[in-house]
Protein backbone atom coordinates (compact mmCIF):
# COMPACT_ATOMS: atom_id res chain seq x y z
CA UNK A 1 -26.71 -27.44 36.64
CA UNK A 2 -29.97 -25.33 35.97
CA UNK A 3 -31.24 -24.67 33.40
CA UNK A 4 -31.51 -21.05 31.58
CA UNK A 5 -34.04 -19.44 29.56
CA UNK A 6 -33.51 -19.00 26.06
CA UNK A 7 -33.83 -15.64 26.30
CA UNK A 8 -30.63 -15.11 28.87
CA UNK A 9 -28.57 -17.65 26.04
CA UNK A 10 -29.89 -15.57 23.35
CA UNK A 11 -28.73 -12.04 24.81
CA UNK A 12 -25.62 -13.44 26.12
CA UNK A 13 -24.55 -14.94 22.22
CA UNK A 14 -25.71 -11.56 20.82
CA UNK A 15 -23.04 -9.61 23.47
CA UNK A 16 -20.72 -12.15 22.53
CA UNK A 17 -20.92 -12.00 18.82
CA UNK A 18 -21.13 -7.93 19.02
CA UNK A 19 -17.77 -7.94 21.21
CA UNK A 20 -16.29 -10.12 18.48
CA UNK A 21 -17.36 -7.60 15.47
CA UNK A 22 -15.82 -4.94 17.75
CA UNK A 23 -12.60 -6.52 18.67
CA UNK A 24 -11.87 -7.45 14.93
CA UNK A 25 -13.13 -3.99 13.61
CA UNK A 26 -10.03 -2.09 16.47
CA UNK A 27 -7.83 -4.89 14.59
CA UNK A 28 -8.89 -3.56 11.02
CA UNK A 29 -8.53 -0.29 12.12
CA UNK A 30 -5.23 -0.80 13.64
CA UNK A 31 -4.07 -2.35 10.58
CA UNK A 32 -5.24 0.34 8.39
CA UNK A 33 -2.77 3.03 10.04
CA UNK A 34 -0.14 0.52 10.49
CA UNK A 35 -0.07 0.20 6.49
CA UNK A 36 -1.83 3.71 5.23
CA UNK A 37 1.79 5.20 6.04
CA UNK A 38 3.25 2.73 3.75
CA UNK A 39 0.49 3.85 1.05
CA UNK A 40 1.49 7.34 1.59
CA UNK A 41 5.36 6.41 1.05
CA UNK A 42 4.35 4.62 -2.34
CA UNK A 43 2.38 7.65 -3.55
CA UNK A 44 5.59 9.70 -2.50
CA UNK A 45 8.03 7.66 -4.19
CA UNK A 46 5.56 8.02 -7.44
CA UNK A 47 5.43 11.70 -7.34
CA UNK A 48 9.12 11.77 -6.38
CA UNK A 49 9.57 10.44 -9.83
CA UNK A 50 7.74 12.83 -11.82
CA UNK A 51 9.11 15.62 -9.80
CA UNK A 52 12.83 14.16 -11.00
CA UNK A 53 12.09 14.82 -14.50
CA UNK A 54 9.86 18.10 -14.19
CA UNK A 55 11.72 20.05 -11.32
CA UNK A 56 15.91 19.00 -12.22
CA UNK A 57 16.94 22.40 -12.52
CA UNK A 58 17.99 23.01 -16.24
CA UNK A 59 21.11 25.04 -15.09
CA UNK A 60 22.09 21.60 -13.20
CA UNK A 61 21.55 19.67 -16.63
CA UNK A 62 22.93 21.92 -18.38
CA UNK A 63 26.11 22.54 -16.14
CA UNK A 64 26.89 18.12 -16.34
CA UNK A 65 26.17 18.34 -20.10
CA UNK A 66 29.50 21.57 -20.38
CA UNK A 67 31.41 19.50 -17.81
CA UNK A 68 31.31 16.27 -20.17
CA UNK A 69 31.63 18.74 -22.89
CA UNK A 70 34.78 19.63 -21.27
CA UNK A 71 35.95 16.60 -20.80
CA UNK A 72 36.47 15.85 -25.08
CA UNK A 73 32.93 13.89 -25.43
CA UNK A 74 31.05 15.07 -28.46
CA UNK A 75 27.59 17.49 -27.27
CA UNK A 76 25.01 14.94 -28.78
CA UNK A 77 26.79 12.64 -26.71
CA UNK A 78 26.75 14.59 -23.39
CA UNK A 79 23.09 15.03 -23.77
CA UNK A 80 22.75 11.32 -23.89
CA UNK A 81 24.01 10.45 -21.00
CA UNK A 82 22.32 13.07 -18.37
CA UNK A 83 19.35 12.37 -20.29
CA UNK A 84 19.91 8.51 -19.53
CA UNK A 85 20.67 9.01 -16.05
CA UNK A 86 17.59 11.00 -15.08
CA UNK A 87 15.35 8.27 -16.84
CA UNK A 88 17.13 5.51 -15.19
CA UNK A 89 16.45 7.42 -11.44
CA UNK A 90 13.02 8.31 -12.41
CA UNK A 91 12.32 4.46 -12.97
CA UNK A 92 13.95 3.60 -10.02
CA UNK A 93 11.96 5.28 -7.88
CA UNK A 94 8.49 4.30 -9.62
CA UNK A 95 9.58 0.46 -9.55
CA UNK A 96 10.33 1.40 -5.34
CA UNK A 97 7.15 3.30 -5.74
CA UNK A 98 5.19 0.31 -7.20
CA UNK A 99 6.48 -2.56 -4.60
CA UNK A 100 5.79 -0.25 -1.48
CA UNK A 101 2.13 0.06 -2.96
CA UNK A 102 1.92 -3.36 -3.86
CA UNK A 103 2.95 -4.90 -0.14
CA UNK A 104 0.65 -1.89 1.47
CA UNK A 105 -2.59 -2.96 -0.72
CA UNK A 106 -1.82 -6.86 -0.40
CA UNK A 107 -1.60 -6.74 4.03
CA UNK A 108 -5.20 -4.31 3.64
CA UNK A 109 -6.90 -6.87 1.17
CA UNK A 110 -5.83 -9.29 3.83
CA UNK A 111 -7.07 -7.78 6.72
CA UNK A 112 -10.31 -6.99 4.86
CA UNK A 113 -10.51 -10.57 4.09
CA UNK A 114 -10.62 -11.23 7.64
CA UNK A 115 -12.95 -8.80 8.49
CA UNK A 116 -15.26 -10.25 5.55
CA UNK A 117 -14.78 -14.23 7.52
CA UNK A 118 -15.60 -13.22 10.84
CA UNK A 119 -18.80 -10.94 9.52
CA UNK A 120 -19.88 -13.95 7.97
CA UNK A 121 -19.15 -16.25 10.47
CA UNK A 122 -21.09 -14.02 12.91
CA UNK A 123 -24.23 -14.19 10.88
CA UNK A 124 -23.73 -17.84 10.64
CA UNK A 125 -22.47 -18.37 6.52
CA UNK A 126 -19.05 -19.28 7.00
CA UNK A 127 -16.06 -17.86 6.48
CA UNK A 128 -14.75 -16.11 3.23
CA UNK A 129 -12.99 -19.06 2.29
CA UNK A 130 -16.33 -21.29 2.37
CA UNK A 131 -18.16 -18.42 0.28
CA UNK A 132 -15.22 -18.71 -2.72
CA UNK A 133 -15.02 -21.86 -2.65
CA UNK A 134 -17.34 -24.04 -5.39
């Protein structure tokens, strides 16, 4: 076996180490679009549930409210009821709203966490782990 210079192991570790930033920053950017759509369909689901109390048409509220009229129960307590119903959808969709956010921002915080290890095990500190630790 001969021996190298130090200057051919030093530019060979420096490729190395560069092709290793690059592969893992293609994997964070991967991940990012893989879980930006699911950001998107959080932020929908939250403005679908403002839109469900701003935009119900009032001739649609106010066409259940007759029809339960109709149907013997007092006004006040017709009113109740579609009132009740559009809360209850508008909090179902911000609770969907709220878990598709929360699974989107936990895999990025992940995959940032990863990027964070192998940056600092490429400039020779350890991983993220070893720099939280006490």
């Amino acid at each position: 076996m001969t021996a190298r210079p130090l200057s051919v192991i030093a530019t060979e570790a420096w490729t190395r180490a560069k092709e290793a930033f690059q592969l893992t920053a293609d994997l964070a950017k991967a991940q990012s679009k893989k879980h930006g759509g699911r950001v998107g369909i959080g932020v929908a689901l939250f403005v679908a549930a403002l839109a469900t109390i701003v935009v119900i048409p009032p001739l649609l509220v106010t066409a259940l409210i007759l029809g339960l009229i109709a149907m013997g129960l007092w006004p006040w307590v017709a009113c109740l009821i579609v009132t009740l119903v559009a809360v209850v959808a508008c909090l179902g969709l911000a609770l969907a709203g709220k878990v598709v956010l929360a699974r989107a921002f936990k895999a990025i915080g992940e995959t940032a966490a990863q990027v964070k290890g192998t940056i600092n095990a490429l400039k020779g500190t350890g991983t993220a782990q070893d720099q939280d630790a006490p």
